[in-house]
Protein backbone atom coordinates (compact mmCIF):
# COMPACT_ATOMS: atom_id res chain seq x y z
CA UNK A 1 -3.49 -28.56 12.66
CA UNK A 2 -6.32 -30.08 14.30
CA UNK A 3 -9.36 -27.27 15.97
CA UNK A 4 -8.04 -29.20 19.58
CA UNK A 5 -4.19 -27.74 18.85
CA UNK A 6 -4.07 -24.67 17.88
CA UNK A 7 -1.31 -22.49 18.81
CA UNK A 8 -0.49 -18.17 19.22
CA UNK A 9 1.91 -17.30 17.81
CA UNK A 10 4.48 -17.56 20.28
CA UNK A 11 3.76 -21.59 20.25
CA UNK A 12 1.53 -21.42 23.71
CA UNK A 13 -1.83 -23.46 23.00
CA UNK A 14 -4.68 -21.53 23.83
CA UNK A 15 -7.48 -22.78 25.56
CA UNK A 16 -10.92 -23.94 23.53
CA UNK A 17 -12.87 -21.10 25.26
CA UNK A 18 -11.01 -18.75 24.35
CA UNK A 19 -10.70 -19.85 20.80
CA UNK A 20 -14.29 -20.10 20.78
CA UNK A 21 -14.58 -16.61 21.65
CA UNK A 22 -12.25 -15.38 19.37
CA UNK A 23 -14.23 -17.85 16.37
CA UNK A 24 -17.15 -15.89 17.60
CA UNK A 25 -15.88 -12.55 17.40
CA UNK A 26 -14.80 -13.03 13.82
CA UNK A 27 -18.32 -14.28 12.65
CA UNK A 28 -19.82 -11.15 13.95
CA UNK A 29 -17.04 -8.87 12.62
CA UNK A 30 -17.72 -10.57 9.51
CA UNK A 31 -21.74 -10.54 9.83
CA UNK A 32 -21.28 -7.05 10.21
CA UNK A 33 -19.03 -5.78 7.69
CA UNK A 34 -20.46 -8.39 4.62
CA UNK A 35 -23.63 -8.87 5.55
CA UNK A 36 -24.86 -5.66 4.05
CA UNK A 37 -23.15 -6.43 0.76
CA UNK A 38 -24.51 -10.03 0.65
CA UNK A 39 -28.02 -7.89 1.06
CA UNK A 40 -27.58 -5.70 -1.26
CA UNK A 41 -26.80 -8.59 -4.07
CA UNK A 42 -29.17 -11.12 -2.97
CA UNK A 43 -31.91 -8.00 -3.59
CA UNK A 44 -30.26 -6.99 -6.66
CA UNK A 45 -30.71 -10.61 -8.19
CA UNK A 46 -34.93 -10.98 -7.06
CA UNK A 47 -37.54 -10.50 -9.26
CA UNK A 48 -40.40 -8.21 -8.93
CA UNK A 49 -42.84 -10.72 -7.89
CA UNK A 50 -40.23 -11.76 -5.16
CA UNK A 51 -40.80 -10.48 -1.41
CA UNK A 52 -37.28 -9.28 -0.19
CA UNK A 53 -39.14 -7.96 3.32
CA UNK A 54 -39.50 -11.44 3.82
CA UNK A 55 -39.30 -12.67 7.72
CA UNK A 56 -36.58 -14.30 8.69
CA UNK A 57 -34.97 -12.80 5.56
CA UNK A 58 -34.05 -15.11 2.74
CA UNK A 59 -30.14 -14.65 0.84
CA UNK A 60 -30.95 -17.21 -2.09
CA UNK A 61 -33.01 -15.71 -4.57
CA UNK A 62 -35.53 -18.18 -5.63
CA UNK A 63 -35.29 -17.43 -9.30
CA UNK A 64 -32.30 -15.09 -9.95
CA UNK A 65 -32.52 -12.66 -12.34
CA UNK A 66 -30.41 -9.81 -14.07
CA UNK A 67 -33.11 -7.71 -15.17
CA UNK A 68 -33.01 -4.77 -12.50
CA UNK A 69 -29.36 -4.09 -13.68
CA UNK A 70 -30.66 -4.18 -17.89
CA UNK A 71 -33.40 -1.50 -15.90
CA UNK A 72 -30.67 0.50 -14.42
CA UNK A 73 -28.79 0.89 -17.66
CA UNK A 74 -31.94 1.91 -18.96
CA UNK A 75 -32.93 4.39 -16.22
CA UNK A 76 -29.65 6.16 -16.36
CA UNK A 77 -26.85 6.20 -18.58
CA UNK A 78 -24.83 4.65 -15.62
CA UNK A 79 -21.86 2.69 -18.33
CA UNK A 80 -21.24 7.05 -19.14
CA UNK A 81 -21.38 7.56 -15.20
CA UNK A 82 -18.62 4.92 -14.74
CA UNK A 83 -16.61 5.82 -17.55
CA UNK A 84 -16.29 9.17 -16.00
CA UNK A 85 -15.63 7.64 -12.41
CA UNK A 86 -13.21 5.12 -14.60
CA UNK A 87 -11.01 8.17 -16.18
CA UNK A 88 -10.64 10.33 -12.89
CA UNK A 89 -9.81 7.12 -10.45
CA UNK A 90 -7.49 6.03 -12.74
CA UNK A 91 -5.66 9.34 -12.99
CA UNK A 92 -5.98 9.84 -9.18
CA UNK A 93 -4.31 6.36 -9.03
CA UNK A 94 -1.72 7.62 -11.53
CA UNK A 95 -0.97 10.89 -10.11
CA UNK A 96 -0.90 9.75 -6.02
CA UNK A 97 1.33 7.10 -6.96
CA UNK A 98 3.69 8.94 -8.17
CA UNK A 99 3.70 12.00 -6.87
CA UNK A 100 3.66 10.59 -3.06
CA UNK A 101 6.24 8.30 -4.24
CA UNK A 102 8.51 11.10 -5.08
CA UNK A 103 7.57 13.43 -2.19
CA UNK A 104 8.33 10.67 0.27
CA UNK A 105 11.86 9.10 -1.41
CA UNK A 106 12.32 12.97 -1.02
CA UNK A 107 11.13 13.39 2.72
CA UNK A 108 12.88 10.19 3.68
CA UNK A 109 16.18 10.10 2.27
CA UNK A 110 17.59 13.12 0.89
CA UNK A 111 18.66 15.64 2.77
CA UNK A 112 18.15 19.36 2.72
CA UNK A 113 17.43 22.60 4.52
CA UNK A 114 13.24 22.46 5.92
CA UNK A 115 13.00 18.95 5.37
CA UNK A 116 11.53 18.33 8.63
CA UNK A 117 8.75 21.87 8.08
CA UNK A 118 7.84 20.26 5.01
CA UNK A 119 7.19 16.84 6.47
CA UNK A 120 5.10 19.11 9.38
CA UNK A 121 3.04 20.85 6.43
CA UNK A 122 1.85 17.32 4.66
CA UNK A 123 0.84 15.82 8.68
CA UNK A 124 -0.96 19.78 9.13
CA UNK A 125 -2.61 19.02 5.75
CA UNK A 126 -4.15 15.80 7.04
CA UNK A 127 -5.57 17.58 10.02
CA UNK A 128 -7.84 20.21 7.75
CA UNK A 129 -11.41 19.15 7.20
CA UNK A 130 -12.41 18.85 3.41
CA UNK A 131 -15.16 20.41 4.43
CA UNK A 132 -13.54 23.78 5.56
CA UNK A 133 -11.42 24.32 2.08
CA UNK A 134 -13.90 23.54 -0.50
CA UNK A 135 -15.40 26.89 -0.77
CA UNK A 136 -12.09 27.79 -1.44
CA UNK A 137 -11.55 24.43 -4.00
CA UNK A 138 -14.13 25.38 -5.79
CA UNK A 139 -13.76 28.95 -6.22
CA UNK A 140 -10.52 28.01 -7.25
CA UNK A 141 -11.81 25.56 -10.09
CA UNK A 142 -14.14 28.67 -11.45
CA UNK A 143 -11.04 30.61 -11.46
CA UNK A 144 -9.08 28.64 -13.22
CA UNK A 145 -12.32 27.78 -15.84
CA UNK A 146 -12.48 24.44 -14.92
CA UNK A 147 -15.81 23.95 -13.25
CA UNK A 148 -17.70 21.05 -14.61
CA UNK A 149 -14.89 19.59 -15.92
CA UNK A 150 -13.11 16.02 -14.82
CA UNK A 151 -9.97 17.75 -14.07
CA UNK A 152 -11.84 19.76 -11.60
CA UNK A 153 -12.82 16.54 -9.80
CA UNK A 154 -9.73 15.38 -10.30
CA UNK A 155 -6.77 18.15 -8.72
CA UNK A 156 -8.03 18.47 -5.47
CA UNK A 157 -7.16 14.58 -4.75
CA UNK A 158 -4.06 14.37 -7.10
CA UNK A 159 -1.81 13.98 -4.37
CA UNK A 160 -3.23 12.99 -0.88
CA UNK A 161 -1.32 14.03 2.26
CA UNK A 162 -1.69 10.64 3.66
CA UNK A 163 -0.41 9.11 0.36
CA UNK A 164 3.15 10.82 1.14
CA UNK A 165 3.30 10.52 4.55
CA UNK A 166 2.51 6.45 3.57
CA UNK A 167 5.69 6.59 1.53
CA UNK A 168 7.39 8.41 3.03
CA UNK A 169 7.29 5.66 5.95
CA UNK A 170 8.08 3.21 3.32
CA UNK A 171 10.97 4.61 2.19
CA UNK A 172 12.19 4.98 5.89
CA UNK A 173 12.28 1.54 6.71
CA UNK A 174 14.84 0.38 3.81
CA UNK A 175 18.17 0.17 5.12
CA UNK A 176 20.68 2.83 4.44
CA UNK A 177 23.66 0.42 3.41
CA UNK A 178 21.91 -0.66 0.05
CA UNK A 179 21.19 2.61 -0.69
CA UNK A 180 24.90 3.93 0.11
CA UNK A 181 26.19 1.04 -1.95
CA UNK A 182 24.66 1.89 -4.78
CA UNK A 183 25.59 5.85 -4.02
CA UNK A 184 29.79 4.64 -4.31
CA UNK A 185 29.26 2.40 -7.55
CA UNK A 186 28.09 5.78 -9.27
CA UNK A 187 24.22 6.03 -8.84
CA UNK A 188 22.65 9.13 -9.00
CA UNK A 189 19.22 10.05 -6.87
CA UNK A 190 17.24 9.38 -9.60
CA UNK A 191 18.80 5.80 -10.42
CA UNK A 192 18.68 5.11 -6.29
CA UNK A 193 15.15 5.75 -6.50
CA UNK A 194 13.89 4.15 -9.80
CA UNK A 195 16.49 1.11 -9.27
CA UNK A 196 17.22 0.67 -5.28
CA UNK A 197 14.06 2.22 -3.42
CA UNK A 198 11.07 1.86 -5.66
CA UNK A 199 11.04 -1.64 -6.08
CA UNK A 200 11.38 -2.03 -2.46
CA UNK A 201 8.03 -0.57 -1.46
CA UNK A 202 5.78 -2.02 -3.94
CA UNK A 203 3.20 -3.33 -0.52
CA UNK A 204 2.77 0.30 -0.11
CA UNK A 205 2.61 1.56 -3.54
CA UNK A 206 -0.47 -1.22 -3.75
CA UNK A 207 -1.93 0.47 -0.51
CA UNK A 208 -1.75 4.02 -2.07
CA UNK A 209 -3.45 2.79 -5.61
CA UNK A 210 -6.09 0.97 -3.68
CA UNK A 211 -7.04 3.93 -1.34
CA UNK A 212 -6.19 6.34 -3.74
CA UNK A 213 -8.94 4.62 -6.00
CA UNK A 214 -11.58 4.09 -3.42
CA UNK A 215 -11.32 7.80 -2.53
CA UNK A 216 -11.62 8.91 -6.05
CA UNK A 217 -14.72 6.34 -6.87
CA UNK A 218 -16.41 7.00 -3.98
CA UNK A 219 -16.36 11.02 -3.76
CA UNK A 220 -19.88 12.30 -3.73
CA UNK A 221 -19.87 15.82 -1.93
CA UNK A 222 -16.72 17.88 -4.38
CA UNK A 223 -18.30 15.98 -7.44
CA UNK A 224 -21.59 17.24 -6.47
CA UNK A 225 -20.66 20.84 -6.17
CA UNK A 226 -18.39 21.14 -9.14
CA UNK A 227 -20.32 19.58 -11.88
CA UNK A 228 -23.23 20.69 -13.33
CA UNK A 229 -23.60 19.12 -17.05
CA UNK A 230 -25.19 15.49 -16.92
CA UNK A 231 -22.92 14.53 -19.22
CA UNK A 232 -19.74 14.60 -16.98
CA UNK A 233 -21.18 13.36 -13.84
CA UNK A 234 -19.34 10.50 -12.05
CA UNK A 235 -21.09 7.41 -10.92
CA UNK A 236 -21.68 8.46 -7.65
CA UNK A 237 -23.20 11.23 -8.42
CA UNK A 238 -26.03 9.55 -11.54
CA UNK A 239 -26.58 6.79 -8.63
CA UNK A 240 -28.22 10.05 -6.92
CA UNK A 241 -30.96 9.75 -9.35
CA UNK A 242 -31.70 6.18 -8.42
CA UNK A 243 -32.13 7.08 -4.49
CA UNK A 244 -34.10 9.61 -5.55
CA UNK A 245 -36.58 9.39 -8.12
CA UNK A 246 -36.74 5.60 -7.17
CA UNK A 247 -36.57 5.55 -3.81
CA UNK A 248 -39.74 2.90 -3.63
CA UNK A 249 -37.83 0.08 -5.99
CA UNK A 250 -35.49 -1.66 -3.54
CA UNK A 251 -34.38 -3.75 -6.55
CA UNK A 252 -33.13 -0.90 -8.88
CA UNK A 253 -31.03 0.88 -6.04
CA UNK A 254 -29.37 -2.70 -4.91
CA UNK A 255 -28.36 -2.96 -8.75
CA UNK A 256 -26.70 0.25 -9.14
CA UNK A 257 -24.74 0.03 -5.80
CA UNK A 258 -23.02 -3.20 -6.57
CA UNK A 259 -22.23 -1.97 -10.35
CA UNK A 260 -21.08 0.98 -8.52
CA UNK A 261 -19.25 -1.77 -5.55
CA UNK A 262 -17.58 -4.38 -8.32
CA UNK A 263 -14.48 -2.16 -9.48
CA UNK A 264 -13.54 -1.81 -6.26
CA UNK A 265 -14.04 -5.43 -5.26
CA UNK A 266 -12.05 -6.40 -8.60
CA UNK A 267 -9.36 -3.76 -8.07
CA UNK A 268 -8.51 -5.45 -4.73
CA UNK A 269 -8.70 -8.98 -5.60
CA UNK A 270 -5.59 -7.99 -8.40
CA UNK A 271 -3.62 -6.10 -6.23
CA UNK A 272 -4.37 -8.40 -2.49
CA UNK A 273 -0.91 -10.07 -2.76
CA UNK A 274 0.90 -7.05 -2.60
CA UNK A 275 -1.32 -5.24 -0.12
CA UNK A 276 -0.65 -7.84 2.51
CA UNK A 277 3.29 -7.96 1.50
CA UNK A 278 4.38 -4.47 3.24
CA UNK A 279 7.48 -3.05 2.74
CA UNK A 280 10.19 -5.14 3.55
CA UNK A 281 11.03 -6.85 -0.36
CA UNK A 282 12.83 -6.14 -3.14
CA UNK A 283 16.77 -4.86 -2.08
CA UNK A 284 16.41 -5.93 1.18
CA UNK A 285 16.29 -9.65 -0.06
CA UNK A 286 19.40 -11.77 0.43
């Protein structure tokens, strides 16, 4: 399809203004949202005797170099720092996916005396500010003798309110006759779900690892406040020391943000195809 021909999606051919608009848009949607990444790389990859003030600013580093992140692993034990972020993202992936998974099939399609307060308590949850319960988190934590410990990081964000509700959606949309077949040839509620209704919603499980990830990597404020020991801090929080005590080397902070930004990118690029595939698969096929 030729630039000339192009066509909405209800077959109409738009006009080359407006396409041009709509080109234009894009570019600065996408100026905007990578061009600070593209930055960040491009200064991560320059050598010390390279200007990166430079005026208009230059992207290509003219002799690329991977020095400032051999610096940053000497700086700061930052491999420790992201095996720590590593264990608690994982287990917040672990835990969200399926706990929400089991607190929506159980929201959406059983059926049971307060379903419909419980559902109410999980949308009230979302409206609380983290910042307004975690004085209470964390006295909570020392109760329990977990400060400065992972799994203190780790239980507030074990299940998100979000994550359910997100499931709970999922598990809404599947028809009710597969479901009902599968209830007469003898399932029981755990075969429905395992067998009929998981498979069904694997776009959104994808959504719920991916967020549930990003949340757990990129928490800064309840790491900060739990942990104490260097020992178990989480990337986020040894990057600190970067900003800080290095505030003047441009170079060193660029590296640790994209060794910090590169799970995240890679954790995306595996699970992409079944972000953009939504909900409607699996049983509903055929």
């Amino acid at each position: 399809m030729s630039f000339m021909n192009v066509t909405d999606a209800d077959g109409r051919r738009i006009p080359r203004r407006q396409l041009a608009l709509r080109y234009l848009l894009l570019l600065a949607v996408l100026a905007l949202t990578v061009g600070p990444f593209v930055w960040q790389l491009s200064t991560s990859l320059k050598g010390p005797h390279e200007d990166i003030y430079s005026s208009p600013p230059t992207f290509l580093p003219s002799d690329p170099t991977f020095g400032n992140y051999t610096r940053v692993a000497h700086t700061i034990p930052v491999w420790d720092y992201a095996l720590n972020s590593l264990k608690v993202a994982g287990t917040n992936v672990l835990t969200n996916c399926v706990g929400a998974a089991l607190a929506g099939y159980a929201l959406a399609r059983m059926r049971y005396r307060g379903r419909r307060a419980a559902t109410l308590a999980f949308v009230l949850a979302m409206l609380v500010p983290v910042e307004g319960i975690i004085i209470a988190q964390f006295t909570t934590m020392r109760e329990l003798g977990l400060n400065n410990t992972l799994i203190a990081v780790l239980l507030p964000g074990c299940i998100g309110a979000m994550n359910v509700l997100l499931m709970r959606n999922a598990f809404l949309n599947l028809p009710h006759e597969v479901e009902e077949a599968a209830f007469v040839d003898g399932a029981n509620a755990w075969q429905r779900f395992l067998r009929i209704a998981l498979p069904s919603v694997k776009g959104t499980l994808a959504v719920v690892a991916i967020f549930s990830f990003m949340g757990a990597w990129d928490d800064f404020l309840w790491p900060l406040i739990v942990l104490s020991d260097p020992q178990n801090f989480t990337l986020t929080i040894g990057l600190n020391y970067l900003h800080g005590t290095f505030a003047n080397d441009e170079r060193l902070v660029a590296a640790g943000t994209i060794i910090a930004v590169l799970p995240l990118i890679i954790l995306f690029a595996c699970l992409q195809r079944f972000f953009f595939r939504g909900v409607g698969e699996g049983a509903v096929k055929g």
